[in-house]
C-alpha atoms as a PDB file:
ATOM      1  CA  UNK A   1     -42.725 -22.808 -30.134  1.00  0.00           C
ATOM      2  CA  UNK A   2     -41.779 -19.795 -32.076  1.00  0.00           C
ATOM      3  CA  UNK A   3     -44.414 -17.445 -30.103  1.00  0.00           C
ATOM      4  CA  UNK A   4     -43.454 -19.258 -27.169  1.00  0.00           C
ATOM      5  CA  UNK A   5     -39.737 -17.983 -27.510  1.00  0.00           C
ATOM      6  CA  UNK A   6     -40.676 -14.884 -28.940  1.00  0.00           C
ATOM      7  CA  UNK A   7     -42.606 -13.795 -25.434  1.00  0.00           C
ATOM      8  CA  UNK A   8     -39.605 -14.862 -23.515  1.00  0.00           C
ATOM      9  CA  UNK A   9     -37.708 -12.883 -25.443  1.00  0.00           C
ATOM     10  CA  UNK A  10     -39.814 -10.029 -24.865  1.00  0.00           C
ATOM     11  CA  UNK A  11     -40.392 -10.544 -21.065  1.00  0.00           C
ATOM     12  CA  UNK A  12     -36.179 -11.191 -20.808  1.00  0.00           C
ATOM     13  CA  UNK A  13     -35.648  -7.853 -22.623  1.00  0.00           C
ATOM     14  CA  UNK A  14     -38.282  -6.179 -20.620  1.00  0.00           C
ATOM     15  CA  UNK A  15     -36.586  -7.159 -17.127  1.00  0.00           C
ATOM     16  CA  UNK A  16     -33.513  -5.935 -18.526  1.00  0.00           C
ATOM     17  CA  UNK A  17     -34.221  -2.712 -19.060  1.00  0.00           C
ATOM     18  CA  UNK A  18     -36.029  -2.615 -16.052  1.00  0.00           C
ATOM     19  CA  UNK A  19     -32.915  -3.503 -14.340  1.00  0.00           C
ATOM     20  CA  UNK A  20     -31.549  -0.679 -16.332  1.00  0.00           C
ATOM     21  CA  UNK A  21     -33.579   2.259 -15.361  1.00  0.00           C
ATOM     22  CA  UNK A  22     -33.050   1.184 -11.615  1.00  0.00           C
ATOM     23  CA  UNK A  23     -29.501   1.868 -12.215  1.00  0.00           C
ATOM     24  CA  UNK A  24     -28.537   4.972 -11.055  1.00  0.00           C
ATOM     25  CA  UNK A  25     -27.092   7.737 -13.564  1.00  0.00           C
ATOM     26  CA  UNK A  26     -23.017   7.879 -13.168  1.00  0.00           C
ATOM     27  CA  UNK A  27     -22.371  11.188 -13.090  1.00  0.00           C
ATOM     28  CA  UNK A  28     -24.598  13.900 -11.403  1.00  0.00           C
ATOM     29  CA  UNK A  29     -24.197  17.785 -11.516  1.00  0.00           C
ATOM     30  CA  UNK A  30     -25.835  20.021  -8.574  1.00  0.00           C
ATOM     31  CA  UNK A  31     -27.139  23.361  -8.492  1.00  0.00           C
ATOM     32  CA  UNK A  32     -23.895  25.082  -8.008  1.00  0.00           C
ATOM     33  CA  UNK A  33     -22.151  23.038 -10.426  1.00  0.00           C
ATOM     34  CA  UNK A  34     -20.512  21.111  -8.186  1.00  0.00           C
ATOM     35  CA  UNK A  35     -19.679  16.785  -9.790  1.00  0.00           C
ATOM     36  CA  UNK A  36     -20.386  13.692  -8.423  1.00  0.00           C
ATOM     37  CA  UNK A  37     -19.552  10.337  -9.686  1.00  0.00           C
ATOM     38  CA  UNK A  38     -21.644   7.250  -8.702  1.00  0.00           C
ATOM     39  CA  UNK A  39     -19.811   4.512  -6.857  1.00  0.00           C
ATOM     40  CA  UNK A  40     -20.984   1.391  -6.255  1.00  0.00           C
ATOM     41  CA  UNK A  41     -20.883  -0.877  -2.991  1.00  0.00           C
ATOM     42  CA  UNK A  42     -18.090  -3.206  -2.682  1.00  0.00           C
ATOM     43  CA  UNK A  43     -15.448  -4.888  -0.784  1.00  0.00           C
ATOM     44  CA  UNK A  44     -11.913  -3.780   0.058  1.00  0.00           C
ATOM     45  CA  UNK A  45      -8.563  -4.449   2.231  1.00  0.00           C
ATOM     46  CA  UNK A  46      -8.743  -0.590   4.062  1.00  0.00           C
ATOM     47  CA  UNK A  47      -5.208   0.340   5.778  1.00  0.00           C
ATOM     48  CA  UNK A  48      -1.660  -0.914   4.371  1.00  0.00           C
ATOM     49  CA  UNK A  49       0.431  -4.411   4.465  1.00  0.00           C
ATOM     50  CA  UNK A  50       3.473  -4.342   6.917  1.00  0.00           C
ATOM     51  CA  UNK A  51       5.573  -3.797   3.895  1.00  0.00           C
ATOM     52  CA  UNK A  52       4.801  -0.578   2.419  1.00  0.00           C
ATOM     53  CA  UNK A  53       7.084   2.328   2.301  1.00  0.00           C
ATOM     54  CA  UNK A  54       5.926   5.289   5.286  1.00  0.00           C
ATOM     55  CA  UNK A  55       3.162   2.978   7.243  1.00  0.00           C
ATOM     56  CA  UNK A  56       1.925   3.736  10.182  1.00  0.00           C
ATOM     57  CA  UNK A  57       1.054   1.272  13.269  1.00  0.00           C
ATOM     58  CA  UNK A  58      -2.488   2.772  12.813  1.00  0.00           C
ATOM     59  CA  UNK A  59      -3.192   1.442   9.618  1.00  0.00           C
ATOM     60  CA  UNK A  60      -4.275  -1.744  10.368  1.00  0.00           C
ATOM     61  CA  UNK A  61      -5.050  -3.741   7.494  1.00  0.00           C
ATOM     62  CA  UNK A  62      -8.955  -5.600   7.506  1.00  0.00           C
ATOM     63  CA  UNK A  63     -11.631  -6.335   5.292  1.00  0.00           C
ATOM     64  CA  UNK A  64     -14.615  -3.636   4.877  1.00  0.00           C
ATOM     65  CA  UNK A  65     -17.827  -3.728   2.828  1.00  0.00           C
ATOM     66  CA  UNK A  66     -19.603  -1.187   2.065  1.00  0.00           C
ATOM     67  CA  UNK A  67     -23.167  -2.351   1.107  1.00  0.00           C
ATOM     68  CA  UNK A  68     -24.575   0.943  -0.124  1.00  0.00           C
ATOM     69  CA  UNK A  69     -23.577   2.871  -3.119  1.00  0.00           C
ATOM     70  CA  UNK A  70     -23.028   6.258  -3.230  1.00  0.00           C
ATOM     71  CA  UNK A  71     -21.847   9.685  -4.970  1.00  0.00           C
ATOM     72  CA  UNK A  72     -18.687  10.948  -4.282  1.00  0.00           C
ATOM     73  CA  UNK A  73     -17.419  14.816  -5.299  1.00  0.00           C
ATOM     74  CA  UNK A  74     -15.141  14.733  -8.231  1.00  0.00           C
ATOM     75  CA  UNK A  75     -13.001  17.533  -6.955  1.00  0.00           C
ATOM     76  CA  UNK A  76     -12.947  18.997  -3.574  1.00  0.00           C
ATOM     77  CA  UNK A  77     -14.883  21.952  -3.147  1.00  0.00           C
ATOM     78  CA  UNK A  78     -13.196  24.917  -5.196  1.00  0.00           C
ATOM     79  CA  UNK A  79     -13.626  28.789  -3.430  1.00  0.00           C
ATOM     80  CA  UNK A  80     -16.105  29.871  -6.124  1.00  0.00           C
ATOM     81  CA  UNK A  81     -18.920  26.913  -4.937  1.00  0.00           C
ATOM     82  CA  UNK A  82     -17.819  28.023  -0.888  1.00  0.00           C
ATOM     83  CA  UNK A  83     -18.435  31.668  -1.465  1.00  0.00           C
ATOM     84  CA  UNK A  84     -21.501  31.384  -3.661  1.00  0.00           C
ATOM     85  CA  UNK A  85     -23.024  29.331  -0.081  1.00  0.00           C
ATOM     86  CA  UNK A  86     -21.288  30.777   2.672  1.00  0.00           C
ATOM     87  CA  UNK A  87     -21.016  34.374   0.873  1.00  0.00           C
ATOM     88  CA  UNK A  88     -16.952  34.108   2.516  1.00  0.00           C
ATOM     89  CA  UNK A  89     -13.919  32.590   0.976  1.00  0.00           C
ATOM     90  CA  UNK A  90     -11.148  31.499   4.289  1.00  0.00           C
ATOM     91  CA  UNK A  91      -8.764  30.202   1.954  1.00  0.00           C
ATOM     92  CA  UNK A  92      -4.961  31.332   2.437  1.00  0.00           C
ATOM     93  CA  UNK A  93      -4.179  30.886  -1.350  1.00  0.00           C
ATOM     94  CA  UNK A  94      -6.176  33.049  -3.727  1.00  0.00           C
ATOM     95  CA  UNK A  95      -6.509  34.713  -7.346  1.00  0.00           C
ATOM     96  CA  UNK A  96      -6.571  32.015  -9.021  1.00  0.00           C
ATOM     97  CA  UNK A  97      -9.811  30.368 -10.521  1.00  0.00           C
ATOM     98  CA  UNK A  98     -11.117  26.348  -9.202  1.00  0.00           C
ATOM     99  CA  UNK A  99      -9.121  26.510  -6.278  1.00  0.00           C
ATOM    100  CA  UNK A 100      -9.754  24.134  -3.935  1.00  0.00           C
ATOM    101  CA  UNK A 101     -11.446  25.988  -0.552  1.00  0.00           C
ATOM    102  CA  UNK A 102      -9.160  25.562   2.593  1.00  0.00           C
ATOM    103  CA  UNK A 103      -8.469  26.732   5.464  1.00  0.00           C
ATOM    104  CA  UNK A 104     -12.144  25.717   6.821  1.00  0.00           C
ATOM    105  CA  UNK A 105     -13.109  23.879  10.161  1.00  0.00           C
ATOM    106  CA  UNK A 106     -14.923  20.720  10.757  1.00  0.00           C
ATOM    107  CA  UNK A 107     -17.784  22.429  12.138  1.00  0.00           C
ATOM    108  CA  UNK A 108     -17.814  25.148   9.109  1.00  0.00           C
ATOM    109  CA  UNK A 109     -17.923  22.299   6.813  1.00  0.00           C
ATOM    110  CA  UNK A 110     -21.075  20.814   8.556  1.00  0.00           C
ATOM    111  CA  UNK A 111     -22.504  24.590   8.207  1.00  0.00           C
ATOM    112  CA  UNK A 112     -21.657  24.321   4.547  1.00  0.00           C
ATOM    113  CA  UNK A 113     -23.509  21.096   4.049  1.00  0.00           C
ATOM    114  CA  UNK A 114     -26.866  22.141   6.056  1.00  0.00           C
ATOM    115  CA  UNK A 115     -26.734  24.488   3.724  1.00  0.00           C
ATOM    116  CA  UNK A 116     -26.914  22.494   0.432  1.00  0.00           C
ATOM    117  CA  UNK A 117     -28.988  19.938   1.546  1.00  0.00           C
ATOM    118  CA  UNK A 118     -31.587  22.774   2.364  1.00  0.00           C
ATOM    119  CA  UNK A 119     -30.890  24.079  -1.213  1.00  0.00           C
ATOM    120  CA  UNK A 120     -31.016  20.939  -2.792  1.00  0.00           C
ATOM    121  CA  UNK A 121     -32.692  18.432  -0.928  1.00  0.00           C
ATOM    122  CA  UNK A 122     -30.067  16.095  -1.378  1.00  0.00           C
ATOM    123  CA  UNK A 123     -28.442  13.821   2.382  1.00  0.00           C
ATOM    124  CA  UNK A 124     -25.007  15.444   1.570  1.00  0.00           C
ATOM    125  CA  UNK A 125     -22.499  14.619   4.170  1.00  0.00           C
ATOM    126  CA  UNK A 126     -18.221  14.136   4.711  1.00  0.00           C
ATOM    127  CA  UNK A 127     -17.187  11.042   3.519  1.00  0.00           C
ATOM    128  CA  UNK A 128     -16.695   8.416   6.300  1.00  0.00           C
ATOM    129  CA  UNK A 129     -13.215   7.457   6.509  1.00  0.00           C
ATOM    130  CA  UNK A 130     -13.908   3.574   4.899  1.00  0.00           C
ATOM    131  CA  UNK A 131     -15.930   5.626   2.148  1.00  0.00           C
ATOM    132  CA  UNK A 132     -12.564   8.276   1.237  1.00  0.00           C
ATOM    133  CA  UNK A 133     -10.279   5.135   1.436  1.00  0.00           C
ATOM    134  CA  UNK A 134     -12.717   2.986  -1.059  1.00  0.00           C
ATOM    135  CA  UNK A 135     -13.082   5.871  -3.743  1.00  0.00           C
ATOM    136  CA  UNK A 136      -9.444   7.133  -3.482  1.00  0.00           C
ATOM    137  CA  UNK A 137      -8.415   3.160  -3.796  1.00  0.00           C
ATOM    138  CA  UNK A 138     -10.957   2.500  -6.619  1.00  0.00           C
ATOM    139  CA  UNK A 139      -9.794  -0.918  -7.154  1.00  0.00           C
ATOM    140  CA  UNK A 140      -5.861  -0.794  -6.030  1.00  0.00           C
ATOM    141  CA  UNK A 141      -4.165  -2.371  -3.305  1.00  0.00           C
ATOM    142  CA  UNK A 142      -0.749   0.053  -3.958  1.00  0.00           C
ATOM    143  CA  UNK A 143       0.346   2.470  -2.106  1.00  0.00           C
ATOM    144  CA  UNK A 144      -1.172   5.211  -4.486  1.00  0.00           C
ATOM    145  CA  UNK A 145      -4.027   4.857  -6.815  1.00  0.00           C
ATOM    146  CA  UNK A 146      -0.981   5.199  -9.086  1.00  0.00           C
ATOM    147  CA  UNK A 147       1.281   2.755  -7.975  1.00  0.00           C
ATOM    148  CA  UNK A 148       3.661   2.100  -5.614  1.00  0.00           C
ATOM    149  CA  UNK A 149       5.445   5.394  -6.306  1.00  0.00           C
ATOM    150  CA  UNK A 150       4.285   9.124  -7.186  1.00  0.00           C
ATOM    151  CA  UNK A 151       5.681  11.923  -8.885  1.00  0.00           C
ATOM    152  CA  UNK A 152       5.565  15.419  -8.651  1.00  0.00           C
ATOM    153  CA  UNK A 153       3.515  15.187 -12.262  1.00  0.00           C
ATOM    154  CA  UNK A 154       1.026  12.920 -10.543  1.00  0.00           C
ATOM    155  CA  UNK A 155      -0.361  15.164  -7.747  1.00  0.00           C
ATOM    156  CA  UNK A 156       0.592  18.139  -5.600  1.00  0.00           C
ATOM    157  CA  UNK A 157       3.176  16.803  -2.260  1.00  0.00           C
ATOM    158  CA  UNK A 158       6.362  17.728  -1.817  1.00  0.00           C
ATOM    159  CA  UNK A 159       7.787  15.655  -4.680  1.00  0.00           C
ATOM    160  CA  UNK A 160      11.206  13.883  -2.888  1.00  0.00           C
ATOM    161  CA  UNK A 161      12.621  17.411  -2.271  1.00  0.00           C
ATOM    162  CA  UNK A 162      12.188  17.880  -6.378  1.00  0.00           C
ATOM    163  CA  UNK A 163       9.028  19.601  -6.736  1.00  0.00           C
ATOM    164  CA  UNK A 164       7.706  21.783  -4.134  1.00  0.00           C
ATOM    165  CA  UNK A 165       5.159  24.169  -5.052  1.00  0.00           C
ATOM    166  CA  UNK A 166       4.327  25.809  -1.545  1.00  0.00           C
ATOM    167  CA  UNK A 167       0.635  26.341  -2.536  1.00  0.00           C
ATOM    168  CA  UNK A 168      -2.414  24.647  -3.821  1.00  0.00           C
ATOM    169  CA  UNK A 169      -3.222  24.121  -7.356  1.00  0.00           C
ATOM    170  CA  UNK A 170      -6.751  24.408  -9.313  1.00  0.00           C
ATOM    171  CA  UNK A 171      -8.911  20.917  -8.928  1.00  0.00           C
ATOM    172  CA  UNK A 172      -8.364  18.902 -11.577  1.00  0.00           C
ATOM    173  CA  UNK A 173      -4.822  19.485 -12.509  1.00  0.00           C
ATOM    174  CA  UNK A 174      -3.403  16.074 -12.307  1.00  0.00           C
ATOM    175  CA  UNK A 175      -4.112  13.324 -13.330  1.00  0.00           C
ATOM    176  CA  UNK A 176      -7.872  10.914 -12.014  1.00  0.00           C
ATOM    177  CA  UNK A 177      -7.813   7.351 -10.703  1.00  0.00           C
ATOM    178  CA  UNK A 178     -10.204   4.978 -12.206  1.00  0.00           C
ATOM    179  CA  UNK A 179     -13.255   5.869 -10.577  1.00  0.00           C
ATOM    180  CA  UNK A 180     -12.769   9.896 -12.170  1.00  0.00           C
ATOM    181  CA  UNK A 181     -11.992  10.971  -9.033  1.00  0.00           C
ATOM    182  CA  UNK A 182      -9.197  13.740  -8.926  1.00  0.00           C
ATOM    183  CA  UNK A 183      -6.577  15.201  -5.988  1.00  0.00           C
ATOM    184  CA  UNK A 184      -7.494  12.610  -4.087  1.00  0.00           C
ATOM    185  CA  UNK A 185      -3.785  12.341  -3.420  1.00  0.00           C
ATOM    186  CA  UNK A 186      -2.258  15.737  -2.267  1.00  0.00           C
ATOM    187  CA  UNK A 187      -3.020  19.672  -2.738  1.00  0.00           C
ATOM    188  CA  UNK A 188      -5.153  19.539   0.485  1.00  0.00           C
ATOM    189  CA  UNK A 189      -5.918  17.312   3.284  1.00  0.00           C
ATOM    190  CA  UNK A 190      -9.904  16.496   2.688  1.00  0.00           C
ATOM    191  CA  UNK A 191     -12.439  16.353   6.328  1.00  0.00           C
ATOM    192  CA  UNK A 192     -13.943  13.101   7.227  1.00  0.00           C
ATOM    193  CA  UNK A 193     -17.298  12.833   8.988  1.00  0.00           C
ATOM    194  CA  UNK A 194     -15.544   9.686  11.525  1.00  0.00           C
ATOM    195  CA  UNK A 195     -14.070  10.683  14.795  1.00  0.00           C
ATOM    196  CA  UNK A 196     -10.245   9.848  14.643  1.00  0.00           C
ATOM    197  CA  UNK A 197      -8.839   6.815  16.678  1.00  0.00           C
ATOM    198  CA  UNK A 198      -5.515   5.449  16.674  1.00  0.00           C
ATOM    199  CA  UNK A 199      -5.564   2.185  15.654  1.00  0.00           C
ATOM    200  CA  UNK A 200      -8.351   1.187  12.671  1.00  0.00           C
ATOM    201  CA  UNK A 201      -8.623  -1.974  15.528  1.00  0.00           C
ATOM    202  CA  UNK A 202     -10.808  -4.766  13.699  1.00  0.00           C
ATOM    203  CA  UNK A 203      -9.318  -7.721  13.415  1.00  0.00           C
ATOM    204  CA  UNK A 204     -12.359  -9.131  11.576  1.00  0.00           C
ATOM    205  CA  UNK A 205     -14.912  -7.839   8.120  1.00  0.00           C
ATOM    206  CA  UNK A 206     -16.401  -4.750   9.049  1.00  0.00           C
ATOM    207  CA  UNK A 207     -19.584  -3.728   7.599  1.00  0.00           C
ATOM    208  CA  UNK A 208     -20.253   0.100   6.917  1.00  0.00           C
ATOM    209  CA  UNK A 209     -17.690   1.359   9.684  1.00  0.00           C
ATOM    210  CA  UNK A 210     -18.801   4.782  11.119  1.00  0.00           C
ATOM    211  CA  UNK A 211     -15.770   5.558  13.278  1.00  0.00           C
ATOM    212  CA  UNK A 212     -16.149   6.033  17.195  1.00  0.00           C
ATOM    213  CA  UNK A 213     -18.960   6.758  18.809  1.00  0.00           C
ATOM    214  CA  UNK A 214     -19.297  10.698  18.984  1.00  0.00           C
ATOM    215  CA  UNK A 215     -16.826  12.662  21.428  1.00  0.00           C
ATOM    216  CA  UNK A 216     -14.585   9.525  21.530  1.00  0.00           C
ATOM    217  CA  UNK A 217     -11.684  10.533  19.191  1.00  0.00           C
ATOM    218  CA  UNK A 218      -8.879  13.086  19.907  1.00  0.00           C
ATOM    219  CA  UNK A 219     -10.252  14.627  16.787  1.00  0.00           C
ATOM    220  CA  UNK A 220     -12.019  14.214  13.152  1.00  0.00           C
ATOM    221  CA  UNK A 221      -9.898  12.172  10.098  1.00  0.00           C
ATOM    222  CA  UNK A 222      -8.117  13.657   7.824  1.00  0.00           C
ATOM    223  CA  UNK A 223      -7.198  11.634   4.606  1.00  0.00           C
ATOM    224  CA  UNK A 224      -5.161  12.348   1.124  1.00  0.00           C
ATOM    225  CA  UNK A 225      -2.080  14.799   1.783  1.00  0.00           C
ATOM    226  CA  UNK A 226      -1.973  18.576   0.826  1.00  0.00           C
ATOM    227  CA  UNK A 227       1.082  20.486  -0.925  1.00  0.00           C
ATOM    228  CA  UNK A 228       3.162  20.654   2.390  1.00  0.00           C
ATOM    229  CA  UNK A 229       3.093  16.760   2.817  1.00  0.00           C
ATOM    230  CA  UNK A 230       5.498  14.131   0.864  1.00  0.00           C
ATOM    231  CA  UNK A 231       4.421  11.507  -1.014  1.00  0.00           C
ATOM    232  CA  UNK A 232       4.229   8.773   2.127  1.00  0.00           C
ATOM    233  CA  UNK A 233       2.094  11.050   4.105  1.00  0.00           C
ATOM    234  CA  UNK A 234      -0.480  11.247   0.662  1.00  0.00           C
ATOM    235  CA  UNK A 235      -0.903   7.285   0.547  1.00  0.00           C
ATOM    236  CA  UNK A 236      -4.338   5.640   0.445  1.00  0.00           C
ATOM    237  CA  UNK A 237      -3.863   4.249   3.602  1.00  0.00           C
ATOM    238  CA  UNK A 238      -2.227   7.548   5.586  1.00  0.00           C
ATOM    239  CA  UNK A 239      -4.553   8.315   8.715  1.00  0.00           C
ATOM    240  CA  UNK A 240      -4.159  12.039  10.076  1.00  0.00           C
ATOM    241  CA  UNK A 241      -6.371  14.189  12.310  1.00  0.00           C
ATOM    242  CA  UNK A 242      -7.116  17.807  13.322  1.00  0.00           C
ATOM    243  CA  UNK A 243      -9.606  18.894  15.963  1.00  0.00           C
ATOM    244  CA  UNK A 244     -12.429  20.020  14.704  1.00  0.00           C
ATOM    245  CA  UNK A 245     -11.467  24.102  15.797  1.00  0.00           C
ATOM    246  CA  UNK A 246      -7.970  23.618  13.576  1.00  0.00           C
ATOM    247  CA  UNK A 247      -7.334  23.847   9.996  1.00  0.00           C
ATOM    248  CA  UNK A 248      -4.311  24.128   8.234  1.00  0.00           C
ATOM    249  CA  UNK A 249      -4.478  23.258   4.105  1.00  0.00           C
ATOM    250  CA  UNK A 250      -7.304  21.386   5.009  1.00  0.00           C
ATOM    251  CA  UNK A 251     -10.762  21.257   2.842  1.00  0.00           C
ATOM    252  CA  UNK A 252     -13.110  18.870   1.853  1.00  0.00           C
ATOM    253  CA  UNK A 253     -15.314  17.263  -0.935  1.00  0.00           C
ATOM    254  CA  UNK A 254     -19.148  15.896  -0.415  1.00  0.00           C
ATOM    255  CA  UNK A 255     -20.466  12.850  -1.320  1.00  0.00           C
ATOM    256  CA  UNK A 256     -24.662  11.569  -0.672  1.00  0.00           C
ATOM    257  CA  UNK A 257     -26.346   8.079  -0.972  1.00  0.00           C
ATOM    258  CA  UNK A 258     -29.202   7.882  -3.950  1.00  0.00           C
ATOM    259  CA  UNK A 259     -32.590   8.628  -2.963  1.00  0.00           C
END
């Protein structure tokens, strides 16, 4: 009996750290030095209940899963990991070091990521809309990863009329949510890969939305905020768009499934 155990033991510990390697590493650093944070798949309410402060009739609230894992940016990408790809920096606010890139169009943003997938072999792509409200969320159902309220200590908006900085700040100035994601409320409005559409329409569980089909939307989603926004116009749930050729304090952060 005791040999008996003692190889089911071994095969039981065996499996588990086989199950272990398979996990993939949390965090993941690229070439340019640019942070990712593994998130796993899951299940959350995407838009906002009838009752919170600022919603929109676009933010239909419904059930999404996303069955595939993924790495999202920590940060939004700063000026210093733009020029060192595109050899140009189009941001409006400068001299001052980890600032997020902005000012930069849809389409320059798809440049940008041919780019480092050819440099790193990595399937780097925008966040689809379902995948920017799961991370920024990570785990809440509040208005803000926060709360139900946000200060002007808590991210970069136009605090109430209190706080109004009129410009962006480096990445990583206020505080993360519980994933260790940071600004994703705030400082600039961040690109989604999904064509925009008014209403989020499902009535029903999505699986692994991808937005309208391609040439559909009025434009491409914007999520998070920037400096010029207030604090209901930076909620998790707050749907925006730009078309692709416009760009105002907008930037973006990358995120790629595991290999």
């Amino acid at each position: 009996m005791k040999r008996i155990f003692s190889l089911s033991l071994i095969v039981a510990l065996a499996s588990h750290v086989q199950a272990q390697q398979k996990d993939p590493p949390k965090n993941f650093t690229n070439t340019i030095g640019m942070k990712f944070v593994w998130i796993a798949p899951g299940t959350f309410l995407m838009g906002s209940p009838k009752e919170e402060k600022g919603r929109q009739p676009n933010e239909t609230q419904h059930k999404v899963t996303l069955t595939k894992g993924f790495y999202m940016g920590v940060y939004t990408v700063t000026q210093e990991q733009w020029q060192a790809v595109m050899g140009n920096n189009p941001s409006r606010f400068k001299d001052e070091k980890n600032l997020p890139v902005e000012q930069v169009f849809w389409e320059d943003c798809q440049e940008f990521i041919k780019k480092m997938r050819e440099k790193d072999k990595k399937p780097y792509h925008l966040p689809t809309e379902a995948e920017w409200e799961y991370s920024c969320r990570a785990g809440t159902k509040t208005a803000f990863h926060f709360g139900e309220t946000m200060s002007g200590d808590q991210a970069n908006h136009i605090a109430s009329g209190r706080v109004f900085r009129k410009k962006t700040t480096p990445v990583g100035s206020f505080p993360p949510n519980a994933f260790g994601l940071y600004d994703m409320h705030g400082n600039v409005w961040e690109w989604c890969q999904d064509w925009y559409w008014y209403d989020t329409s499902p009535q029903n569980d999505v699986v692994d939305p991808q937005g309208p089909p391609t040439n559909t939307g009025k434009g491409h989603v914007m999520r998070g905020g920037s400096c010029f926004t207030t604090d209901t116009n930076c909620r998790s749930a707050k749907r925006w768009f730009y078309p692709p050729n416009l760009y105002f304090c907008v930037g973006f952060r990358l995120c790629f499934f595991d290999e």
